[in-house]
C-alpha atoms as a PDB file:
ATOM      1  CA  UNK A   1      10.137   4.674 -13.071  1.00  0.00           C
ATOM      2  CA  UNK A   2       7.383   5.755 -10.575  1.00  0.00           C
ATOM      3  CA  UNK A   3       5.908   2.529 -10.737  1.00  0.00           C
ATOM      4  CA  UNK A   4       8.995   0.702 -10.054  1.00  0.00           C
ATOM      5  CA  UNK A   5       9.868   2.821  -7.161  1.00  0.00           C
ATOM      6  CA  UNK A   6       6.381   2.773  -5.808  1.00  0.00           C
ATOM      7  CA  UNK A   7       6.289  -1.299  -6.074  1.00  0.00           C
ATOM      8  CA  UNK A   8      10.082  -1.390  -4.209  1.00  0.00           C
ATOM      9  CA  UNK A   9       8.739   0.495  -1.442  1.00  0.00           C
ATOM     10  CA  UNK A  10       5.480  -1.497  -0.746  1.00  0.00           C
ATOM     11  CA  UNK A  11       7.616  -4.787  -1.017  1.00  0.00           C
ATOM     12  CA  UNK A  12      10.276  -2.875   1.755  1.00  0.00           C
ATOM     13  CA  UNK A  13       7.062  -2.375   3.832  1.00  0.00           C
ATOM     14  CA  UNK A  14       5.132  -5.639   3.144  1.00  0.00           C
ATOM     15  CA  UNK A  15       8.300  -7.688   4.417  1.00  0.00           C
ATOM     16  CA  UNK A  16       8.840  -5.311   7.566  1.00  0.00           C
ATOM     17  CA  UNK A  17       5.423  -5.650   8.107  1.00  0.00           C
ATOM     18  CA  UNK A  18       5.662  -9.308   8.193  1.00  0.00           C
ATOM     19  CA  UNK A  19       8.353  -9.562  10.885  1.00  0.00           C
ATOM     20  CA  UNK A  20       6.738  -7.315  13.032  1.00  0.00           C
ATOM     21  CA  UNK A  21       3.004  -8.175  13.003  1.00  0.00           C
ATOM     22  CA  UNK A  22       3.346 -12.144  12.429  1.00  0.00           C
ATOM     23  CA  UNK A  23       0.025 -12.684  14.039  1.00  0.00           C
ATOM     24  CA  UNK A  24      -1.909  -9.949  11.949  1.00  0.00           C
ATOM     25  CA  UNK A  25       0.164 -10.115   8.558  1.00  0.00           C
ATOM     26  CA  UNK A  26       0.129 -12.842   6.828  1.00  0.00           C
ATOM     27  CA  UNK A  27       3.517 -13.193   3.891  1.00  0.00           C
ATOM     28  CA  UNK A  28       4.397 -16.409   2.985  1.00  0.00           C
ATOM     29  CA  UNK A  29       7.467 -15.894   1.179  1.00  0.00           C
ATOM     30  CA  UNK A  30       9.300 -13.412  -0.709  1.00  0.00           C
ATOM     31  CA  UNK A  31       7.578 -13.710  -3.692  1.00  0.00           C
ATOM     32  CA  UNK A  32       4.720 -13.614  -2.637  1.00  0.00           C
ATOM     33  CA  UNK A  33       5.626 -10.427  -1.098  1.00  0.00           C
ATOM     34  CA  UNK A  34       7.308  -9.330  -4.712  1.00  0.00           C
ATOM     35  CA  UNK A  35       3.320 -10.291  -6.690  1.00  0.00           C
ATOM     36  CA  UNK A  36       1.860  -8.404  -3.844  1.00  0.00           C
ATOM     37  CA  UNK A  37       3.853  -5.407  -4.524  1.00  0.00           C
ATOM     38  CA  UNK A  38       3.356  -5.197  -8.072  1.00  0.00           C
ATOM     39  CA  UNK A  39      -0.116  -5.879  -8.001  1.00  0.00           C
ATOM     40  CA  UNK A  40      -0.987  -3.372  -5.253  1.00  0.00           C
ATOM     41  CA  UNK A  41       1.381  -0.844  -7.170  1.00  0.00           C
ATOM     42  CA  UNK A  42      -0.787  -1.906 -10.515  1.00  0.00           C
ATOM     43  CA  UNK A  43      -3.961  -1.452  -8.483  1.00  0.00           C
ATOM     44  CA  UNK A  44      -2.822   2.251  -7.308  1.00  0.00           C
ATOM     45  CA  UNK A  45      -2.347   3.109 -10.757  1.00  0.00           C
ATOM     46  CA  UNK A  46      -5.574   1.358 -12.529  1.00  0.00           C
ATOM     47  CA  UNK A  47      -8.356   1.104 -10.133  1.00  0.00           C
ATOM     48  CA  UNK A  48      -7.376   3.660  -7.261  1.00  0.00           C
ATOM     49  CA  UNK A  49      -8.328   7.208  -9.234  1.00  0.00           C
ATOM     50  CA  UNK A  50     -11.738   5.964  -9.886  1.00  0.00           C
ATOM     51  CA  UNK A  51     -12.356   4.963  -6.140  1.00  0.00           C
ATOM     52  CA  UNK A  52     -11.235   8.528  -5.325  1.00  0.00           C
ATOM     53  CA  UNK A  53     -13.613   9.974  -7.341  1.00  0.00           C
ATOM     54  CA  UNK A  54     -16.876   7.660  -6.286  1.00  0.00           C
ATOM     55  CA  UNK A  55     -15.695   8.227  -2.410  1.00  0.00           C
ATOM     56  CA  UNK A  56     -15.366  12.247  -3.321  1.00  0.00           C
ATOM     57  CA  UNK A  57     -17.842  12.925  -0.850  1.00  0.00           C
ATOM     58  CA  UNK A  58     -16.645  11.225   2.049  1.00  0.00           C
ATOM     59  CA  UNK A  59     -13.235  12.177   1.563  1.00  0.00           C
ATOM     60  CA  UNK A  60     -14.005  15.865   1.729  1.00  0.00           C
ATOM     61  CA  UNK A  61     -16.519  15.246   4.807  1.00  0.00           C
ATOM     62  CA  UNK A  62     -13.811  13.384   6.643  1.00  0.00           C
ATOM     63  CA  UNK A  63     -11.050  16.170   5.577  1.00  0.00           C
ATOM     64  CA  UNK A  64      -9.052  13.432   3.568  1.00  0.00           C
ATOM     65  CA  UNK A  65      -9.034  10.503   6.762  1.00  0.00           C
ATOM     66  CA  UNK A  66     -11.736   8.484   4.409  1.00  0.00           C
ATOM     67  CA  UNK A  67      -8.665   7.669   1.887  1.00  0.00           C
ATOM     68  CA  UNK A  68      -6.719   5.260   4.341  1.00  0.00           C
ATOM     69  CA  UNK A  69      -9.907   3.021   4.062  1.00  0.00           C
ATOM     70  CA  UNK A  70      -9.629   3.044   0.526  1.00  0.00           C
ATOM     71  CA  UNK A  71      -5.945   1.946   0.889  1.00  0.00           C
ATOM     72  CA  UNK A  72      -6.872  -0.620   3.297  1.00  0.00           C
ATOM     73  CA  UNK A  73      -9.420  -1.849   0.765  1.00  0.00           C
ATOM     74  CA  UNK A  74      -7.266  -2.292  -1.770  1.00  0.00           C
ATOM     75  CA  UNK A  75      -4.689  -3.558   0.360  1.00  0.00           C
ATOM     76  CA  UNK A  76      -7.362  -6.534   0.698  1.00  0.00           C
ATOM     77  CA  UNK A  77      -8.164  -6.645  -2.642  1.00  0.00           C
ATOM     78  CA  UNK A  78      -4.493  -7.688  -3.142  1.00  0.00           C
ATOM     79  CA  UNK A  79      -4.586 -10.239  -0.658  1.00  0.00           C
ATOM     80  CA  UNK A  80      -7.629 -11.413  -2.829  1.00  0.00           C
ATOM     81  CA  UNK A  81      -5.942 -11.602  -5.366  1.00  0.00           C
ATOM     82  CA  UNK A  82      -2.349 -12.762  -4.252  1.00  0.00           C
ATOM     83  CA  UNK A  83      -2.177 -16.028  -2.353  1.00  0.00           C
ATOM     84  CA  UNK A  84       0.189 -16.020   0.163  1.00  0.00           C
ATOM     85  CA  UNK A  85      -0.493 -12.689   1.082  1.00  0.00           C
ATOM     86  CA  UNK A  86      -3.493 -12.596   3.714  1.00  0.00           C
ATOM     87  CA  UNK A  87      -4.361 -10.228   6.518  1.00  0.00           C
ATOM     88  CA  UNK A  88      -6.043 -11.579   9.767  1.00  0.00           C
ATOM     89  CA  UNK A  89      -8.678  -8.670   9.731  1.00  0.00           C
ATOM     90  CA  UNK A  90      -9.370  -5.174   8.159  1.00  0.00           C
ATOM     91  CA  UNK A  91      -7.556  -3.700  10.947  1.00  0.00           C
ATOM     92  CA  UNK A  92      -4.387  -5.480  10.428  1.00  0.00           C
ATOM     93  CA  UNK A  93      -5.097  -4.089   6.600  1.00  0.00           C
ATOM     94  CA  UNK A  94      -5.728  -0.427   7.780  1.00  0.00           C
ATOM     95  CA  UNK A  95      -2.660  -0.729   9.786  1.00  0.00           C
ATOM     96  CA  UNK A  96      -0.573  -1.530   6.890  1.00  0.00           C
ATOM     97  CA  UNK A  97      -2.399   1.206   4.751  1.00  0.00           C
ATOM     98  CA  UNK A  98      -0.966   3.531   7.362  1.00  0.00           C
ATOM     99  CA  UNK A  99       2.784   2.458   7.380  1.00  0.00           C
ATOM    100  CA  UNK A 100       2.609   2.303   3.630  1.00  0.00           C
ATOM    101  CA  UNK A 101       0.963   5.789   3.557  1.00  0.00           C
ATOM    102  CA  UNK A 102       4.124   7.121   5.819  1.00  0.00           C
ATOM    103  CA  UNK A 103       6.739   5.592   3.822  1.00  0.00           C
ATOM    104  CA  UNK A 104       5.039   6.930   0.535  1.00  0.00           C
ATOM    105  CA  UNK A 105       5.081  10.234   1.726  1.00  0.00           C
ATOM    106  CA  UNK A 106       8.769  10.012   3.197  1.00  0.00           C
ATOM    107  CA  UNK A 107      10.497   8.193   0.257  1.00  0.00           C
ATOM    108  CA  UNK A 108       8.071   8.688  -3.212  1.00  0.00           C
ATOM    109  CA  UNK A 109       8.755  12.771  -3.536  1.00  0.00           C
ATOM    110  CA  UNK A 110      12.443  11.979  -3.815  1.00  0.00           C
ATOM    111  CA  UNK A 111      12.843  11.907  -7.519  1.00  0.00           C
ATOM    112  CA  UNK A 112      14.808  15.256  -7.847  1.00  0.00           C
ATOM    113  CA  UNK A 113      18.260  15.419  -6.673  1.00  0.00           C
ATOM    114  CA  UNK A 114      20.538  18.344  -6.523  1.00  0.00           C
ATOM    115  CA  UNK A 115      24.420  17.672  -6.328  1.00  0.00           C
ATOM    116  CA  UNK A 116      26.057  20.699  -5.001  1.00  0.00           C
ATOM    117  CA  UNK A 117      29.985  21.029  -4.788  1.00  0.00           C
END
């Protein structure tokens, strides 16, 4: 169910991203935007942990900063990977990284919900 959730929310950000930065962002289509997701959301999951643990040092030197390259870099790994799905520089990539970092942290935590009456 994470994974799902995790996937719907990079595809929400990967289109918004794509009407707002149309210069920097590069989404062909919706499903490109949909492979993108999933394979970004497979990427998190598989390949992510281990470039935690090889960046350890950095991370803690940099109080944590060091892991929105990581998500830029695999945000460009996916646009390796996926075509249709292209950035016009790793700055456009770290940007995204941010936004997707935000609405991680704003909508990913919500799994419990309490129904009061």
């Amino acid at each position: 169910m994470r994974f799902i959730m995790q996937a719907a929310i990079n595809m929400a950000v990967f289109l918004a991203c794509a009407l707002l930065f149309p210069n920097g962002f590069i989404l062909e289509n919706m499903l490109a935007a949909a492979i993108a997701a999933l394979v970004l959301a497979a990427l998190n999951q598989l390949l992510k942990p281990a470039l935690l643990m090889v960046a350890l040092p950095l991370l803690v030197l940099s109080l944590g900063a060091f892991s929105l390259v990581i998500n830029a870099a695999m945000l460009e790994l996916t646009a390796y990977l996926v075509p249709g799905f292209a950035f016009a520089n790793f700055w456009w990539a770290l940007l995204v990284a941010v936004l997707l970092t935000v609405a991680n942290l704003i909508f990913m935590d919500r799994t419990h919900i309490d129904i009061r009456r």
